[in-house]
N, C-alpha and C. Protein backbone atom coordinates (compact mmCIF):
# COMPACT_ATOMS: atom_id res chain seq x y z
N UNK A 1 -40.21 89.43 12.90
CA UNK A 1 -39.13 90.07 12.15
C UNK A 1 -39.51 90.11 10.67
N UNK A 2 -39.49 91.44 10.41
CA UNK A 2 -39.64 91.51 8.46
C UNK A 2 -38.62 91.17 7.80
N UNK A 3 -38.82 89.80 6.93
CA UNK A 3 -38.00 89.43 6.05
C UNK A 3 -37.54 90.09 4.81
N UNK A 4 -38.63 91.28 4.64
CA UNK A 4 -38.49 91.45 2.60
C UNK A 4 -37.28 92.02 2.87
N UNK A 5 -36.54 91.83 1.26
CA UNK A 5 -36.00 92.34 0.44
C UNK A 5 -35.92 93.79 0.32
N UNK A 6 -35.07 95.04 1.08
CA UNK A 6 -35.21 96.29 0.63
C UNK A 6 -34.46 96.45 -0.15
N UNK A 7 -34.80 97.39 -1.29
CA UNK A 7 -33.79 98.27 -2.07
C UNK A 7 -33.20 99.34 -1.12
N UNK A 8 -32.14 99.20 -1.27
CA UNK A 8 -31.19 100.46 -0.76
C UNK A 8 -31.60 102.36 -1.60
N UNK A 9 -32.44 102.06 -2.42
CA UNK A 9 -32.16 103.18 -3.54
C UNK A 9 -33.65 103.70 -2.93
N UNK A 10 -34.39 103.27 -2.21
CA UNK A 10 -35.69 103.54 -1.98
C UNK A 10 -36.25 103.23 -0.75
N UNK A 11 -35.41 102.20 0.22
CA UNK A 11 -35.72 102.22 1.42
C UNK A 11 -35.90 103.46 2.29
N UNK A 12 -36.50 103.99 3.49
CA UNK A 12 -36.65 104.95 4.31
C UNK A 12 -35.49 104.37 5.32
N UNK A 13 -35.23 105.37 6.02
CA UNK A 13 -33.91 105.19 7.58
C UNK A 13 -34.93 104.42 8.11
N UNK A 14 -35.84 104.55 8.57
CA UNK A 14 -36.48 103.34 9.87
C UNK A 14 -36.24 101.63 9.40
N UNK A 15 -36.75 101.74 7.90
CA UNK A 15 -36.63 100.19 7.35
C UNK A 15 -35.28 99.81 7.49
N UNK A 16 -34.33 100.33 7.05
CA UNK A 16 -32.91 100.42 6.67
C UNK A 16 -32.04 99.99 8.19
N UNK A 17 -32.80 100.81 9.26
CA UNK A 17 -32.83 100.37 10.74
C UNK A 17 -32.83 99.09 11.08
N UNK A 18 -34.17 98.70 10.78
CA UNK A 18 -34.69 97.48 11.19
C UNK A 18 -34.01 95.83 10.24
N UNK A 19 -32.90 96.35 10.20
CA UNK A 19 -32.50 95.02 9.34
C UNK A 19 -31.08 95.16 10.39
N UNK A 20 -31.10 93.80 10.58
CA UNK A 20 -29.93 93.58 11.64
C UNK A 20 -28.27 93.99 11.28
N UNK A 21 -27.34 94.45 11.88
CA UNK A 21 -26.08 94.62 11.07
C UNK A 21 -25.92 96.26 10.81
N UNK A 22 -27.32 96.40 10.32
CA UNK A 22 -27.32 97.91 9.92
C UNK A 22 -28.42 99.16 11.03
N UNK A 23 -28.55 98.83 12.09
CA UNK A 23 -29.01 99.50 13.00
C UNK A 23 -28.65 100.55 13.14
N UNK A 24 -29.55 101.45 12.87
CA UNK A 24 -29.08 102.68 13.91
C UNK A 24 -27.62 103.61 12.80
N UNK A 25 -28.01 103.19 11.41
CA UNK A 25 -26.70 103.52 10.25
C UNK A 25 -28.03 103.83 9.01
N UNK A 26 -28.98 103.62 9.29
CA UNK A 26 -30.05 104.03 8.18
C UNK A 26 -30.29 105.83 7.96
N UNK A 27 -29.33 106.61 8.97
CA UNK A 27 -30.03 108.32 8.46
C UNK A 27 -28.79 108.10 7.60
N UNK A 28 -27.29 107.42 7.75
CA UNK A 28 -26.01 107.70 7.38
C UNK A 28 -26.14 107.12 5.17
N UNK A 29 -26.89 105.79 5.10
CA UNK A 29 -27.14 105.67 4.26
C UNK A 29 -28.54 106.51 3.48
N UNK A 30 -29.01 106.83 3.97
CA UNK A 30 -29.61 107.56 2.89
C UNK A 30 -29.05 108.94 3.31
N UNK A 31 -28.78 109.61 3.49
CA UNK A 31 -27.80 110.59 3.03
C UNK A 31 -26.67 110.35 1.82
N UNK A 32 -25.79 109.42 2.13
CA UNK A 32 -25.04 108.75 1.39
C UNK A 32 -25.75 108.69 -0.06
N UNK A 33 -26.88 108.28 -0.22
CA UNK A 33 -27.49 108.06 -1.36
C UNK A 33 -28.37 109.12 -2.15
N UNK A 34 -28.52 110.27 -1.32
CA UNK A 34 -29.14 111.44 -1.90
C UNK A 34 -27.48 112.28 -2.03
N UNK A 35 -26.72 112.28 -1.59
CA UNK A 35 -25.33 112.87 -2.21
C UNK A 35 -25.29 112.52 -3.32
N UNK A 36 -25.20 111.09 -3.58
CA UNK A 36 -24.09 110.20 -5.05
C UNK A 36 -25.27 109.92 -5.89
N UNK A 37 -26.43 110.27 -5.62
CA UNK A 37 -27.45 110.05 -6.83
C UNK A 37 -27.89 108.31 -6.74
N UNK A 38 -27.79 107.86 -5.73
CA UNK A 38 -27.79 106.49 -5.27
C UNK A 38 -27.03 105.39 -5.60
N UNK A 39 -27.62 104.34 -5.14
CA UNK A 39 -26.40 103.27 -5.37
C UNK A 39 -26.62 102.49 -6.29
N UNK A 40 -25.08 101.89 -6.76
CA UNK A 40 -25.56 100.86 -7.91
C UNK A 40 -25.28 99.68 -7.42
N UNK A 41 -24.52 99.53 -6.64
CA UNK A 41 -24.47 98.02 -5.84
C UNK A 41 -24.85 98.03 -4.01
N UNK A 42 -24.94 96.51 -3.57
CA UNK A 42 -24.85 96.71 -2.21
C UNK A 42 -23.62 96.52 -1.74
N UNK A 43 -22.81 96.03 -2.47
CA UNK A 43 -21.59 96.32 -1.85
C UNK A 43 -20.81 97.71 -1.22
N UNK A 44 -21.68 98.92 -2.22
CA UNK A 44 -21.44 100.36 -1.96
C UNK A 44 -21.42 100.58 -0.53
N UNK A 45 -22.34 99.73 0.10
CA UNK A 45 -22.22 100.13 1.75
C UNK A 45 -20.90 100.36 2.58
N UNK A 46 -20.08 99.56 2.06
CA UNK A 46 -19.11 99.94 2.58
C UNK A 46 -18.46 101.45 2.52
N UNK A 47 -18.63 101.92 1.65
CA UNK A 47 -18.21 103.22 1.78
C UNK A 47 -19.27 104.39 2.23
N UNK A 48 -20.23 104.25 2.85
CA UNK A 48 -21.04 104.59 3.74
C UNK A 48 -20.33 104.78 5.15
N UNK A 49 -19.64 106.30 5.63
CA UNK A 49 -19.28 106.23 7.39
C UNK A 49 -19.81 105.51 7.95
N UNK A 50 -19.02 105.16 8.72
CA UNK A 50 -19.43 104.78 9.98
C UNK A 50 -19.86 102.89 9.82
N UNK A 51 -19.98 102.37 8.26
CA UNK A 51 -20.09 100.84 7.71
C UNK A 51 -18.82 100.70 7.33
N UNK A 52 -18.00 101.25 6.62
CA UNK A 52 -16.96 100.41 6.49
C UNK A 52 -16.33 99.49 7.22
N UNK A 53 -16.35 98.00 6.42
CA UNK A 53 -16.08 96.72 6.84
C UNK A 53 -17.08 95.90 7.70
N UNK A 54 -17.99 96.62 8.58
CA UNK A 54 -19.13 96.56 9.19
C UNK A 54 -20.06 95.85 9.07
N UNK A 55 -20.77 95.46 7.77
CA UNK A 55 -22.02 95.22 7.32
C UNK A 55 -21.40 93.48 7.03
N UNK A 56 -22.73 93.21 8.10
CA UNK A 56 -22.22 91.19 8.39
C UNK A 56 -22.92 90.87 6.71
N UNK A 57 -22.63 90.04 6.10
CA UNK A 57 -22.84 89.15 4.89
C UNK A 57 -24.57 88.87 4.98
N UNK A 58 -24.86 88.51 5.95
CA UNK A 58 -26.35 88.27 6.38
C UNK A 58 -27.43 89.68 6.19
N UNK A 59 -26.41 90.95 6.69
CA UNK A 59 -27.78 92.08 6.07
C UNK A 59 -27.86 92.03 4.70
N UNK A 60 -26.76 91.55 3.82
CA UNK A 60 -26.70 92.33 2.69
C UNK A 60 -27.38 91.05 1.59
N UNK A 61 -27.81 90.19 2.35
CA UNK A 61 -28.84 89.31 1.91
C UNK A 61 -30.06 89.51 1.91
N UNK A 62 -30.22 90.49 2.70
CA UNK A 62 -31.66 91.12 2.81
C UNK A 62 -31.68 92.47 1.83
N UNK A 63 -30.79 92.56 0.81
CA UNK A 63 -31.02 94.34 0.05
C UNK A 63 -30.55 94.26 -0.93
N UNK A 64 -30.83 94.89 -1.30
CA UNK A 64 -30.67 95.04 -3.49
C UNK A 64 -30.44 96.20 -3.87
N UNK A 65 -30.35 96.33 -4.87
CA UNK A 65 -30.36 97.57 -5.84
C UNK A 65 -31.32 97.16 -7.03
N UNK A 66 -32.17 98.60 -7.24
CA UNK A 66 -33.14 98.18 -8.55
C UNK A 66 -34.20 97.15 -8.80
């Protein structure tokens, strides 16, 4: 299992995939992020379809911004 650290602002959908919590929601966020000019927090996920409330505390230990 890959541990790093992705940025949300630069990750690809496959990486974005492969982090638990957020499966299979990686085409929804980067869309999300080529709309709004990207994100400034990870909390933003939540307002990402289809994540709202969704995203366990544990993915969002694995992602950043910047």
């Amino acid at each position: 299992m890959n541990m790093d650290i992705l940025d949300l602002n630069t990750a690809d959908q496959d990486a974005l995939d492969s982090i638990e919590g957020l499966g299979g929601h990686g085409p929804e966020i980067v869309r999300y992020r080529q709309e709004r000019g990207g994100f400034t927090s990870v909390d933003q996920l939540d307002e990402v379809p289809g994540l709202t409330g969704k995203v366990p505390p544990e993915a969002k230990t694995r992602l950043r911004v910047g």
